[in-house]
Protein backbone atom coordinates (compact mmCIF):
# COMPACT_ATOMS: atom_id res chain seq x y z
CA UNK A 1 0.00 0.00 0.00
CA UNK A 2 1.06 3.25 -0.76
CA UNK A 3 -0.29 6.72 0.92
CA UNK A 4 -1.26 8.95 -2.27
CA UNK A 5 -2.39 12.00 -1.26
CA UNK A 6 -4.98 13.95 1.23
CA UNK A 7 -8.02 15.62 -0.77
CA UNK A 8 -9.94 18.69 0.57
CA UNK A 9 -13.34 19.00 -1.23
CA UNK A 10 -14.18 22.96 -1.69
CA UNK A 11 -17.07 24.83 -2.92
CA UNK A 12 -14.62 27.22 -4.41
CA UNK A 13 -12.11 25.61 -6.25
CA UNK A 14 -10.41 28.65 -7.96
CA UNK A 15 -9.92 30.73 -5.27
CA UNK A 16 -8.49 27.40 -2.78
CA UNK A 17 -5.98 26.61 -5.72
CA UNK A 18 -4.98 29.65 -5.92
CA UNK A 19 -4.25 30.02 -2.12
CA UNK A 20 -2.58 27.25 -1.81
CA UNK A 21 -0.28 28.09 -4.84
CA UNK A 22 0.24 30.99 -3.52
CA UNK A 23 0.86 29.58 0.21
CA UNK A 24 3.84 26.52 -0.87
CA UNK A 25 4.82 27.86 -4.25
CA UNK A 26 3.65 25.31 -5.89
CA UNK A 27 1.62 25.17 -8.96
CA UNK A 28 -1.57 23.10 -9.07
CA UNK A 29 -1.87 20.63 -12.15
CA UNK A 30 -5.24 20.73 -13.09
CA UNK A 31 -6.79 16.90 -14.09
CA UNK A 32 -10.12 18.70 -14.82
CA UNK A 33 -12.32 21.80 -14.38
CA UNK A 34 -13.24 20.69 -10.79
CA UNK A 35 -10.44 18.71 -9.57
CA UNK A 36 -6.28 19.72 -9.02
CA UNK A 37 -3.42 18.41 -7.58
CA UNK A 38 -0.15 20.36 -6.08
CA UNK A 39 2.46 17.66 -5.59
CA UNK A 40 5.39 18.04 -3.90
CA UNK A 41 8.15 15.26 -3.19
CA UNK A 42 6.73 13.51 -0.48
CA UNK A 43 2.68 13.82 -0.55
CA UNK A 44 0.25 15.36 -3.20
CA UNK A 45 -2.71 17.78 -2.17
CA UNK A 46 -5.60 17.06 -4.38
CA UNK A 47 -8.67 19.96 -4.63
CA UNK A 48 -11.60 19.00 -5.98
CA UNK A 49 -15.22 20.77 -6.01
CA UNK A 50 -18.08 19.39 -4.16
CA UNK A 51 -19.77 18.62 -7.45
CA UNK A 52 -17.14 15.95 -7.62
CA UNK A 53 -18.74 14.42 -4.75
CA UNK A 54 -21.97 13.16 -6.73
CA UNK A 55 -19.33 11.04 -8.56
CA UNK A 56 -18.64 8.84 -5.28
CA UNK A 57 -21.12 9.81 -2.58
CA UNK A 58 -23.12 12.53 -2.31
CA UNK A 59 -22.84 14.34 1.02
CA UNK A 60 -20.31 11.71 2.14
CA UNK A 61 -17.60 14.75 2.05
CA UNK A 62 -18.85 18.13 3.45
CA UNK A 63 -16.64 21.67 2.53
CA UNK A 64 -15.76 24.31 5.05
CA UNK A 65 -16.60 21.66 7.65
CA UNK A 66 -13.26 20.25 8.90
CA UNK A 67 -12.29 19.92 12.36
CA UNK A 68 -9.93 17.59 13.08
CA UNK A 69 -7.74 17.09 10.38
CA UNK A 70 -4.32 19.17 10.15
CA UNK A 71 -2.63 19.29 6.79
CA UNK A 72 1.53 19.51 8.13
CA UNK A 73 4.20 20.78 5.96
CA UNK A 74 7.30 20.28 6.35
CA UNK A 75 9.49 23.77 5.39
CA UNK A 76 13.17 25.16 5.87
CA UNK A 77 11.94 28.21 8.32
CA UNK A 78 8.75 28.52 9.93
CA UNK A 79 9.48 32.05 11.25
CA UNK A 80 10.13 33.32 7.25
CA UNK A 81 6.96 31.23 6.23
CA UNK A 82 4.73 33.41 8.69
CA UNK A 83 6.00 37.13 7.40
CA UNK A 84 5.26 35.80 3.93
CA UNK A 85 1.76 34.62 4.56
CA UNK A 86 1.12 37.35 6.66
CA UNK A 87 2.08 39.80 3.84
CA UNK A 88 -0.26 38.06 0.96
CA UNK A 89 -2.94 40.09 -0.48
CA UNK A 90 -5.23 37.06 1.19
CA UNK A 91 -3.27 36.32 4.27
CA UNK A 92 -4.48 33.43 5.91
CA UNK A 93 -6.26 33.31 9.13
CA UNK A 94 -3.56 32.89 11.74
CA UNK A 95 -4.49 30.67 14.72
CA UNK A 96 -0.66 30.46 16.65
CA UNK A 97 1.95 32.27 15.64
CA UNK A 98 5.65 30.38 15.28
CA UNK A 99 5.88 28.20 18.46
CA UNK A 100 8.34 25.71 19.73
CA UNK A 101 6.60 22.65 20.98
CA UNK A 102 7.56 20.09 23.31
CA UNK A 103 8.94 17.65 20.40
CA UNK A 104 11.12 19.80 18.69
CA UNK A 105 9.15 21.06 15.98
CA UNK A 106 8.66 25.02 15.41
CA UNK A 107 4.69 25.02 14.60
CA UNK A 108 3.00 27.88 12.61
CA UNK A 109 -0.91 27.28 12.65
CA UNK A 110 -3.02 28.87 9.90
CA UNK A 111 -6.66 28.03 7.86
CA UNK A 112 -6.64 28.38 4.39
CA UNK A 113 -9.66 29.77 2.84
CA UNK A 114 -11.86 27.12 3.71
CA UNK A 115 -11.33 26.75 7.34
CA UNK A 116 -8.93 23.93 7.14
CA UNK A 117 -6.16 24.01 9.72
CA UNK A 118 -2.56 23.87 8.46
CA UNK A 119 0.76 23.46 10.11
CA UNK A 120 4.04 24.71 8.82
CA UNK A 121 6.97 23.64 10.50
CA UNK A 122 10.37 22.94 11.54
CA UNK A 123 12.30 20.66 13.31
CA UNK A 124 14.60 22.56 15.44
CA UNK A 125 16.06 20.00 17.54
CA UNK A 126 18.35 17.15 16.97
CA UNK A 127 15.78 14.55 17.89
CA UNK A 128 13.26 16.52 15.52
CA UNK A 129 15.64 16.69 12.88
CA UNK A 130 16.89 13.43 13.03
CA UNK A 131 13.39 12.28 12.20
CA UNK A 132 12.79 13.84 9.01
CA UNK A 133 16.52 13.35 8.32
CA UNK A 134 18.15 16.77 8.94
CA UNK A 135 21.58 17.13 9.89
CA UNK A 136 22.01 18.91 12.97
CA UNK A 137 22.58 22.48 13.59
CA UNK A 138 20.27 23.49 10.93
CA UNK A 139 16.90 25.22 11.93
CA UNK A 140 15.41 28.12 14.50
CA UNK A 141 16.59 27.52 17.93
């Protein structure tokens, strides 16, 4: 088995592609009208609209009405990532600014545009860094 990617279902799919283009620099690959993908090296976000939904299940997958799933990336400095998305023409809600938690990771939460709750961060311990295979010494102390 292989872990493909997470999918958020939006009612808006223009304006969350564009947001999250905007937010990792990555551009979306569009598969069709209502569904994209941004893939990065190690895990592919997938957008599609709720009108892909009738396709599977209709009403099995909800937008705007996420709350317990937090979509993590990884990135080189958390404390850089937050003055960029806080200087975006549509800056992200943020819910906790840069913080160093307990297992080594510097955490920036955020929702993107539909209310989903993303973490940026970086490992800025040895032990954190270790795990996602960074030398030491690199990272916010």
């Amino acid at each position: 088995m292989q872990f493909a990617s997470v999918r958020v279902i939006t009612e808006d799919i223009r304006r969350l592609v564009a947001f999250w283009e905007q937010a990792t620099g990555v551009e979306a690959r569009w598969l069709a009208e209502q569904f994209a993908e941004l893939v990065t090296p190690s895990c592919t976000l997938a957008i599609g609209s709720a009108e892909t939904m009738a396709l599977f299940s209709p009403g099995a997958a909800v937008a705007r009405s996420n709350r317990t799933v937090i979509l993590e990336f990884l990135v080189d400095d958390v404390d850089r990532e937050h003055d960029r998305l806080t200087g975006l023409a549509a800056a992200p809600e943020i819910v906790q600014k840069p913080t160093t938690m307990p297992w080594g990771n510097r955490s920036l939460l955020f929702r993107d545009p539909d209310g989903n709750l993303v973490n940026f961060f970086t490992p800025v311990n040895d032990e954190a860094r270790a795990r996602f295979g960074k030398a030491p010494g690199n990272g916010v102390e």
